[in-house]
N, C-alpha and C. Protein backbone atom coordinates (compact mmCIF):
# COMPACT_ATOMS: atom_id res chain seq x y z
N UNK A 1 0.48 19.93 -20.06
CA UNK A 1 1.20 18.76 -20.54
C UNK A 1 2.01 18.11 -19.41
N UNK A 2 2.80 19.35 -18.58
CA UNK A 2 3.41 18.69 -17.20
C UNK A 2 2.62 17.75 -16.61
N UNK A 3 1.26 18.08 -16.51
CA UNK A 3 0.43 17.57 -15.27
C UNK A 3 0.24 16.16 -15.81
N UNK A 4 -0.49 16.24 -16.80
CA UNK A 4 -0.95 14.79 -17.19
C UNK A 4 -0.05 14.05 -17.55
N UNK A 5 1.35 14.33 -18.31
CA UNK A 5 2.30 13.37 -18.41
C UNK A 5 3.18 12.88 -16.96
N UNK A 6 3.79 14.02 -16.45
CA UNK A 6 4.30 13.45 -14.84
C UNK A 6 3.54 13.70 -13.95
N UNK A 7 2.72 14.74 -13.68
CA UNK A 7 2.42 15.10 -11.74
C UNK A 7 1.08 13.94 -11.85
N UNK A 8 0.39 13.49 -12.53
CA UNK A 8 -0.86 12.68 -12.43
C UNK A 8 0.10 11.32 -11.89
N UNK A 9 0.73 11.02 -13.41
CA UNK A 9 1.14 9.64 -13.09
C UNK A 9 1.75 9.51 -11.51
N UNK A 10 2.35 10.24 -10.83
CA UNK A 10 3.17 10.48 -9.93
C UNK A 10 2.34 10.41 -8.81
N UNK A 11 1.29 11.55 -8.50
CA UNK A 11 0.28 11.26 -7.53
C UNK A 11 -0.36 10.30 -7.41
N UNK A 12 -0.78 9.46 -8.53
CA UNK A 12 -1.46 7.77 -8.21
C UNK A 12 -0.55 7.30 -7.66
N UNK A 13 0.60 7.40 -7.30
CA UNK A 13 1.23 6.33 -6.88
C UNK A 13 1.23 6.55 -4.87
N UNK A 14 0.84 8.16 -4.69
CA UNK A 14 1.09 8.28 -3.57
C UNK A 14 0.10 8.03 -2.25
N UNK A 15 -0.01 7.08 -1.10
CA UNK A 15 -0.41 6.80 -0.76
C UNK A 15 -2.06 7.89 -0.27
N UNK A 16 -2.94 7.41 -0.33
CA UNK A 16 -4.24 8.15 -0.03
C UNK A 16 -4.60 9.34 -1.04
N UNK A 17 -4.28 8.81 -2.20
CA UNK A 17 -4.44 10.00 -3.21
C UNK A 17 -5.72 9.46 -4.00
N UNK A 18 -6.45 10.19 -4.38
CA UNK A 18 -7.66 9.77 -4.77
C UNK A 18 -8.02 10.36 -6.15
N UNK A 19 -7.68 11.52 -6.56
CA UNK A 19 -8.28 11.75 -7.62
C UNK A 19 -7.82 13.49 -7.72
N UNK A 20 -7.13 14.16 -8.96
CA UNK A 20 -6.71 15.21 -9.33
C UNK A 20 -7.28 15.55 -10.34
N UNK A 21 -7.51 17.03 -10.53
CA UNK A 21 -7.31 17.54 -11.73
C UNK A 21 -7.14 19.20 -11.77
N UNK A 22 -6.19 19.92 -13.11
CA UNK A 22 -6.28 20.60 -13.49
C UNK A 22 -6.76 21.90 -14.32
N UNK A 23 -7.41 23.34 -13.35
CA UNK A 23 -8.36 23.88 -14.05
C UNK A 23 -6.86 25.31 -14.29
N UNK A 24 -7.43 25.79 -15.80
CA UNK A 24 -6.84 27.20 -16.09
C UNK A 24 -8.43 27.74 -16.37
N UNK A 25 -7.26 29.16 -15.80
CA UNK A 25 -8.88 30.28 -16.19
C UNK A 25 -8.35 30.97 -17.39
N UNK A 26 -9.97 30.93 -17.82
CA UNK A 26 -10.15 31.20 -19.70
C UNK A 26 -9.34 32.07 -20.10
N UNK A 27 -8.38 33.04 -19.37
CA UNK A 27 -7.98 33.88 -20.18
C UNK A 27 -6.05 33.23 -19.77
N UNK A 28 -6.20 32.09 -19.15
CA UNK A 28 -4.50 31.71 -18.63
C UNK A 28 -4.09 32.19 -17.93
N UNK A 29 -4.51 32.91 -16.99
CA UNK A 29 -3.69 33.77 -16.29
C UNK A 29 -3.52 32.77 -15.13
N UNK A 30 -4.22 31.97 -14.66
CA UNK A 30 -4.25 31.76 -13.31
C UNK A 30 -4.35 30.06 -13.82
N UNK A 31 -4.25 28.94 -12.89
CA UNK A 31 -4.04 27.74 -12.79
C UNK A 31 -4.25 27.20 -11.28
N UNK A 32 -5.40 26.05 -10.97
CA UNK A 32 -5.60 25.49 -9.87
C UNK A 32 -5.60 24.11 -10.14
N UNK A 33 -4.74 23.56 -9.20
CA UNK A 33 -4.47 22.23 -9.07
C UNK A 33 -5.59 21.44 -7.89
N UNK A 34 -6.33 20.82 -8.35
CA UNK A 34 -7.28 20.43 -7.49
C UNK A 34 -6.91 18.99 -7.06
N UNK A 35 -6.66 18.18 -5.98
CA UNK A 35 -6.21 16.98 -5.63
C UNK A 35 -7.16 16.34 -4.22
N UNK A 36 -8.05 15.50 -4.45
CA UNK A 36 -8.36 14.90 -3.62
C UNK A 36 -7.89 13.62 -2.86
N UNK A 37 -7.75 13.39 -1.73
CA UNK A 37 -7.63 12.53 -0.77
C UNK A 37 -8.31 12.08 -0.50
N UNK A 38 -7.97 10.66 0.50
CA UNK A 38 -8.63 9.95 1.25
C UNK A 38 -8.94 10.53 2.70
N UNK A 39 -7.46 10.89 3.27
CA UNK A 39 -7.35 11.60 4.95
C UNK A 39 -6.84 13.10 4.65
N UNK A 40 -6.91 13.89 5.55
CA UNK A 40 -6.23 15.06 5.55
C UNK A 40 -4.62 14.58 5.69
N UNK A 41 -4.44 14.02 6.95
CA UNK A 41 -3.32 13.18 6.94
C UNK A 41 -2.56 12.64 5.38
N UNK A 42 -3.16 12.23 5.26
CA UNK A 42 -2.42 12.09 3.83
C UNK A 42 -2.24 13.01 2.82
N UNK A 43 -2.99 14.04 2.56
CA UNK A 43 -2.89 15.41 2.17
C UNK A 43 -1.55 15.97 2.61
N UNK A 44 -1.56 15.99 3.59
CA UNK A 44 -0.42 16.82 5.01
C UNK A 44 0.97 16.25 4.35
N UNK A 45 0.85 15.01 4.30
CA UNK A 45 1.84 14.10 4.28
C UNK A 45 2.24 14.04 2.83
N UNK A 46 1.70 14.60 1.90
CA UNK A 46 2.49 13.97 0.39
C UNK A 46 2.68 15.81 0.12
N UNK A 47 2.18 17.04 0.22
CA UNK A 47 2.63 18.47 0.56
C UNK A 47 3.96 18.57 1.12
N UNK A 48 3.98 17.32 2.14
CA UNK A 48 5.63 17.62 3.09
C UNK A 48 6.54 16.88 2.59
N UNK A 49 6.40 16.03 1.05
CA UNK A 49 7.02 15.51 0.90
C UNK A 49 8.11 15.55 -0.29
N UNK A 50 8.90 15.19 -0.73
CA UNK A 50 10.08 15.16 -1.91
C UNK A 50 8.99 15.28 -2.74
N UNK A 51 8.59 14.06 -3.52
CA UNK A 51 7.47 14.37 -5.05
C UNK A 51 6.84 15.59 -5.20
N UNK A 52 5.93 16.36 -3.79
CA UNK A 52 5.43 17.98 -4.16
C UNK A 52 6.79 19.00 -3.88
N UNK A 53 7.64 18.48 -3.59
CA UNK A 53 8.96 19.65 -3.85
C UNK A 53 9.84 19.68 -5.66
N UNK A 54 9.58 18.20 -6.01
CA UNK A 54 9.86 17.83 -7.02
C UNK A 54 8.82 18.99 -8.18
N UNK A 55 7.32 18.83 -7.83
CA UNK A 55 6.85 18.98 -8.46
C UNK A 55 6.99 21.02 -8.79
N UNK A 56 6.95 21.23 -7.31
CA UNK A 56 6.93 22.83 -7.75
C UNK A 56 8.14 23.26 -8.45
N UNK A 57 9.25 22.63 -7.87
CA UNK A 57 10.39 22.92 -8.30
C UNK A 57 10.52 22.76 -10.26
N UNK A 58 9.18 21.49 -10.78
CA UNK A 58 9.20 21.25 -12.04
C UNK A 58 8.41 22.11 -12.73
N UNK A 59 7.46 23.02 -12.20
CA UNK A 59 6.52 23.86 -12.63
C UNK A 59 6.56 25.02 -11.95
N UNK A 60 8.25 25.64 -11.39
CA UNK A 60 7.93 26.77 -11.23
C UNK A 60 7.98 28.09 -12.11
N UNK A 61 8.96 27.59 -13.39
CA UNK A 61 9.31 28.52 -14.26
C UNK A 61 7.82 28.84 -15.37
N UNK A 62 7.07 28.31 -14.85
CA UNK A 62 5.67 28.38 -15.53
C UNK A 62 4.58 29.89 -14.60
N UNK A 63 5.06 30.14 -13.62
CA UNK A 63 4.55 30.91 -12.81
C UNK A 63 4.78 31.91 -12.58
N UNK A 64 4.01 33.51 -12.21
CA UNK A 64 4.41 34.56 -11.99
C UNK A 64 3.70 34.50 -10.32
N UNK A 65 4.41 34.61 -9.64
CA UNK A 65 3.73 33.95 -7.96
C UNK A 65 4.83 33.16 -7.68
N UNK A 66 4.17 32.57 -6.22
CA UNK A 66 4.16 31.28 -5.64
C UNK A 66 2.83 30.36 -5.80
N UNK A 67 3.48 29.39 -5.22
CA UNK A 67 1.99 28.26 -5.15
C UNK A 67 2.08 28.65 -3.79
N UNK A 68 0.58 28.56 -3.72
CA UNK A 68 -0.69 28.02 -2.88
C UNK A 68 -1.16 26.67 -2.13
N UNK A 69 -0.91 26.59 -0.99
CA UNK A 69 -1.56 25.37 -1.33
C UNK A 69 -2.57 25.82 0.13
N UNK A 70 -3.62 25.22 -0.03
CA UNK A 70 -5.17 25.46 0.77
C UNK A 70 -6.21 24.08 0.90
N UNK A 71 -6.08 24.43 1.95
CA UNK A 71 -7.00 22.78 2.78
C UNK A 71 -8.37 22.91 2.59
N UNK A 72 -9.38 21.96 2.58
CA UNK A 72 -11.14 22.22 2.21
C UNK A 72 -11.53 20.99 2.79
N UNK A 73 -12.49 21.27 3.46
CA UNK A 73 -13.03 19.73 3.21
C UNK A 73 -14.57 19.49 2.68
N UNK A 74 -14.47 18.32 2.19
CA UNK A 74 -15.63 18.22 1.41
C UNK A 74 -16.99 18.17 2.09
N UNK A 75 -17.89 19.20 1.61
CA UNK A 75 -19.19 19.03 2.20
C UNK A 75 -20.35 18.86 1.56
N UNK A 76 -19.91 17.87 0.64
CA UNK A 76 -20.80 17.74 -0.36
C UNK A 76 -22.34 16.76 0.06
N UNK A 77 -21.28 15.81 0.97
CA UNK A 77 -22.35 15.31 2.16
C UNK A 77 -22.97 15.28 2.70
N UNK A 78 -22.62 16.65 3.35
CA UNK A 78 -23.23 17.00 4.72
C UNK A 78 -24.58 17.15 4.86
C-alpha cells in the first residue's frame, strides 16, 4: 500500500526514472523493489538522495534486515 500510494507517485517525479515495481515472495517473507532508469547516473543520484532516505526511513518498521540496494544492467538487448 506504501509503494503504490507514496514511493511510485514520488519516483515519477524523479529525474531519469523510468518505471518500478514491487515483487513479495509467496510466502512474505522477503520483498524486492525493482526500479528502472534511464542512466546509471541517475540511479546513483536519486539512492543518494533525501526521497530514498525518506523512503527507507518510511518502510523501515516493515522489515526484519536492512535494505539492499544492487546495480544490474539490462541485457535484454544484447
Amino acid at each position: 500500500r506504501i509503494y503504490a500510494a507514496e514511493v511510485l507517485p514520488e519516483l515519477e517525479r524523479e529525474p531519469g526514472f523510468d518505471s518500478g515495481r514491487l515483487m513479495v515472495e509467496e510466502d512474505g517473507r522477503m520483498a524486492v523493489s525493482l526500479t528502472l532508469w534511464k542512466t546509471r547516473e541517475d540511479c546513483v543520484k536519486y539512492h543518494c538522495s533525501r526521497s530514498y532516505r525518506q523512503f527507507v526511513a518510511r518502510t523501515q518498521h516493515l522489515l526484519i534486515g536492512d535494505f539492499v540496494v544492487k546495480l544490474f544492467k539490462d541485457c535484454s538487448n544484447a
